[in-house]
Protein backbone atom coordinates (compact mmCIF):
# COMPACT_ATOMS: atom_id res chain seq x y z
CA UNK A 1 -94.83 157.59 -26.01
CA UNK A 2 -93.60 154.13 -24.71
CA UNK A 3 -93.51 153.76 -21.52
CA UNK A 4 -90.39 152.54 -21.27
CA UNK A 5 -88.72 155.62 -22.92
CA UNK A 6 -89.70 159.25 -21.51
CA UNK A 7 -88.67 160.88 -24.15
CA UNK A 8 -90.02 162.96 -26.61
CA UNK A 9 -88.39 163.44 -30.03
CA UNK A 10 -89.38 166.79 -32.41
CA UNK A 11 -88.14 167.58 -35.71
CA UNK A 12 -86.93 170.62 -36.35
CA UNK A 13 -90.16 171.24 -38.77
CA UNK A 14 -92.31 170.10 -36.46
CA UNK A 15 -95.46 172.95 -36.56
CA UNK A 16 -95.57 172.90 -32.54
CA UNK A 17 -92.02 174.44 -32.48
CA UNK A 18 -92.23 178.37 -33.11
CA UNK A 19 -88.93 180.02 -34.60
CA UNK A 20 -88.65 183.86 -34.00
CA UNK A 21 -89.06 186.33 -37.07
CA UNK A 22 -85.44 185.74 -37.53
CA UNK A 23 -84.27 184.60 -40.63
CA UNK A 24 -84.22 180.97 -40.41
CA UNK A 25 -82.57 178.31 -42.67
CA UNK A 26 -83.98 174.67 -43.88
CA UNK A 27 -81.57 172.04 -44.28
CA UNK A 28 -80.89 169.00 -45.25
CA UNK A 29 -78.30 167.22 -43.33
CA UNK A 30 -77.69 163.32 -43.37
CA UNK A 31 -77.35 162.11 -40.09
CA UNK A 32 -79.43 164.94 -38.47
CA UNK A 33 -82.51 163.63 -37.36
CA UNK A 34 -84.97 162.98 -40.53
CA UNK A 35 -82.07 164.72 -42.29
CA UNK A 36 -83.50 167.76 -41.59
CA UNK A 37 -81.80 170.90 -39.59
CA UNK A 38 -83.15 174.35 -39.13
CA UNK A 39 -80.43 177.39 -38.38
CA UNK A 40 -79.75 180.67 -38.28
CA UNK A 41 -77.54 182.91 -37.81
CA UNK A 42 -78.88 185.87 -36.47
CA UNK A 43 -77.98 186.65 -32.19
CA UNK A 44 -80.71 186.35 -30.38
CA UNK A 45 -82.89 184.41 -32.78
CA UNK A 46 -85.10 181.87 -30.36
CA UNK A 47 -87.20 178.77 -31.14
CA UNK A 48 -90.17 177.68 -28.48
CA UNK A 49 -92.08 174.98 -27.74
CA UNK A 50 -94.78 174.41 -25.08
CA UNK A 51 -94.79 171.51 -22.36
CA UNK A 52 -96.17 170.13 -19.68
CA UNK A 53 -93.95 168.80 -16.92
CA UNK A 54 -91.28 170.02 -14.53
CA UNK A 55 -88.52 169.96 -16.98
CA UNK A 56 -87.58 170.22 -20.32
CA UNK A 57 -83.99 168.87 -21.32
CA UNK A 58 -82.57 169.85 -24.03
CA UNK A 59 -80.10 168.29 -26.14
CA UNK A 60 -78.11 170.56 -29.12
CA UNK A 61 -75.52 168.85 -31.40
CA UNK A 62 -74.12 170.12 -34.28
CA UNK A 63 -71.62 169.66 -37.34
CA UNK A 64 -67.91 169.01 -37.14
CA UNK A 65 -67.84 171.40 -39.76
CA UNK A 66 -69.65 174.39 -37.85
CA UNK A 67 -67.88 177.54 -36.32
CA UNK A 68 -69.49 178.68 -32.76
């Protein structure tokens, strides 16, 4: 990490992130980051990731074309 930028950056198939037993979808998406983009859409499906640090932001985006 540069110290000039205090970010951290994880793709969404990164193995440190752990997806619930939901049923979870890979895929590929130009313009996502490394064209990659996991979903679901089962309620109450989670995704975790371990830290250390006071804080964790999180930033979400998603397609013009999705439906929330």
């Amino acid at each position: 990490m540069s110290s000039n930028n205090p970010f951290l950056y994880f793709d969404d198939t990164n193995p440190d992130l752990t997806y619930s037993d939901n049923q979870w979808f890979d895929n590929t998406i130009n313009g996502a980051f490394n064209n990659s983009l996991s979903s679901t859409t089962d309620e109450g499906a989670t995704v975790q990731f371990k830290f250390e640090g006071a804080l964790a932001p999180a930033l979400y985006t998603h397609s013009p074309q999705a439906t929330l």
